[in-house]
C-alpha atoms as a PDB file:
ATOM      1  CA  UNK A   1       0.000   0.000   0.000  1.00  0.00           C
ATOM      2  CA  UNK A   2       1.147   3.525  -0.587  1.00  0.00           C
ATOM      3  CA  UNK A   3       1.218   6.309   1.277  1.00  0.00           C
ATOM      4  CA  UNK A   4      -1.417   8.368  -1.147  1.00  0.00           C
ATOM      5  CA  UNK A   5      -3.795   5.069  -0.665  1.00  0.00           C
ATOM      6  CA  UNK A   6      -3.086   5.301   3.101  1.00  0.00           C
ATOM      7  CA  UNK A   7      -3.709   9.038   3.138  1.00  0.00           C
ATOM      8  CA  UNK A   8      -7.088   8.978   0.993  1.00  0.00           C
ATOM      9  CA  UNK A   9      -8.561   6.010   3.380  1.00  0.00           C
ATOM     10  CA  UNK A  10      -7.820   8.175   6.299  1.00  0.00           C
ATOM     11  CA  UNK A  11      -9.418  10.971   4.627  1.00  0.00           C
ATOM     12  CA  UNK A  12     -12.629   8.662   4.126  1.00  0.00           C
ATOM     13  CA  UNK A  13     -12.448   7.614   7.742  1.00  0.00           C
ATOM     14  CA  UNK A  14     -12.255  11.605   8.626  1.00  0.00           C
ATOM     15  CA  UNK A  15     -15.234  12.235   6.588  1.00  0.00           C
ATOM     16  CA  UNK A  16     -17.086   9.477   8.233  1.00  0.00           C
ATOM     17  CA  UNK A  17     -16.242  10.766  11.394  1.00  0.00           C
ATOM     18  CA  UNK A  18     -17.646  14.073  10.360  1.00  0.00           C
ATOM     19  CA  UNK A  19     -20.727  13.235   9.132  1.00  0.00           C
ATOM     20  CA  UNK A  20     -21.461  10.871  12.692  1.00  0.00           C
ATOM     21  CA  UNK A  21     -20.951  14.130  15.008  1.00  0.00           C
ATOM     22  CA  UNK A  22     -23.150  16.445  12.518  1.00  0.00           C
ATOM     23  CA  UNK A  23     -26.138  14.004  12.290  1.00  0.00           C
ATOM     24  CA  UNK A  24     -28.791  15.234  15.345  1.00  0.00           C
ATOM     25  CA  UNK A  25     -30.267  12.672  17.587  1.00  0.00           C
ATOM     26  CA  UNK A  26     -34.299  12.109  17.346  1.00  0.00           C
ATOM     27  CA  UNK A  27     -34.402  13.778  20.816  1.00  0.00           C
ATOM     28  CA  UNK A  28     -32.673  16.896  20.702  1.00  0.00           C
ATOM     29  CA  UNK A  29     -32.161  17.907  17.037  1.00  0.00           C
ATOM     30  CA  UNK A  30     -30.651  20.796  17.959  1.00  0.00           C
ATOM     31  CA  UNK A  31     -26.896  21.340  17.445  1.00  0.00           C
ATOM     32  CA  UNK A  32     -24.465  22.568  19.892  1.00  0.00           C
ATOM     33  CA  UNK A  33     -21.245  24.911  19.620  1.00  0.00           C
ATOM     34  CA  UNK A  34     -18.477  22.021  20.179  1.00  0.00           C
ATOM     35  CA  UNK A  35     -20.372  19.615  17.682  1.00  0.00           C
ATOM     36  CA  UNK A  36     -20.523  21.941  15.112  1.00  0.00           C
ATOM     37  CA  UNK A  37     -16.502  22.961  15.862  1.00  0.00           C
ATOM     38  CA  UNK A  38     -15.833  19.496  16.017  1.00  0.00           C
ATOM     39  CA  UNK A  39     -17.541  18.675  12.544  1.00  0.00           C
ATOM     40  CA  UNK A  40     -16.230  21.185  10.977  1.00  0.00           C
ATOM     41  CA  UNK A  41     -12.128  20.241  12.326  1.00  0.00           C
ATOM     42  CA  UNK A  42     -12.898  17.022  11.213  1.00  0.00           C
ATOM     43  CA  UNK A  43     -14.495  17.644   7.929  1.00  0.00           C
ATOM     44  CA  UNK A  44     -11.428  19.907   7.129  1.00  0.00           C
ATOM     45  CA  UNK A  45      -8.898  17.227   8.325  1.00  0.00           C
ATOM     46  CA  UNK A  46     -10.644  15.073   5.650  1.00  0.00           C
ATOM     47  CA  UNK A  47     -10.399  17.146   2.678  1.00  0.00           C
ATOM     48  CA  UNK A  48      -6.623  17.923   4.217  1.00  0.00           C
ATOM     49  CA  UNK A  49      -5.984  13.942   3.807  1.00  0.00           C
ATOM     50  CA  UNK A  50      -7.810  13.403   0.590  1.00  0.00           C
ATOM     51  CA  UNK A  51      -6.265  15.952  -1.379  1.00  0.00           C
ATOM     52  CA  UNK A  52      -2.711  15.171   0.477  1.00  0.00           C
ATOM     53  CA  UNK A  53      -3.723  11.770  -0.784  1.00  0.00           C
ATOM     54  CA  UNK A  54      -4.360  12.618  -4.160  1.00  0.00           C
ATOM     55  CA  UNK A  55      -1.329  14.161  -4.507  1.00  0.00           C
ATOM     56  CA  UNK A  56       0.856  11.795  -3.875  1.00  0.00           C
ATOM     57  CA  UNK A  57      -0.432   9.586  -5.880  1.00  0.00           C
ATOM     58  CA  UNK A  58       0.460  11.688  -8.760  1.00  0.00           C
END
């Protein structure tokens, strides 16, 4: 495995990650300061990773 492979699977795993804090639960929909700062880190950590990823595989 390369590095670029390594690097876009973590990127996948990062987006994942992002998506599971941003969803709401059914009881309290509404969404709170750290979740949304959280989301947001991780959804930038992902795009960080995928295009890092890309890269290097090029």
């Amino acid at each position: 495995m390369t590095l670029g492979l390594v690097l876009l699977l973590a990127g996948g795993f990062l987006l994942g990650g992002a998506w599971s804090v941003w969803r709401t639960d059914e009881d309290s929909p509404d969404r709170g300061g750290p979740q949304v700062a959280l989301a947001v880190v991780l959804l930038v950590a992902a795009l960080i990773a995928t295009a890092a990823g890309i890269l290097r595989m090029v």
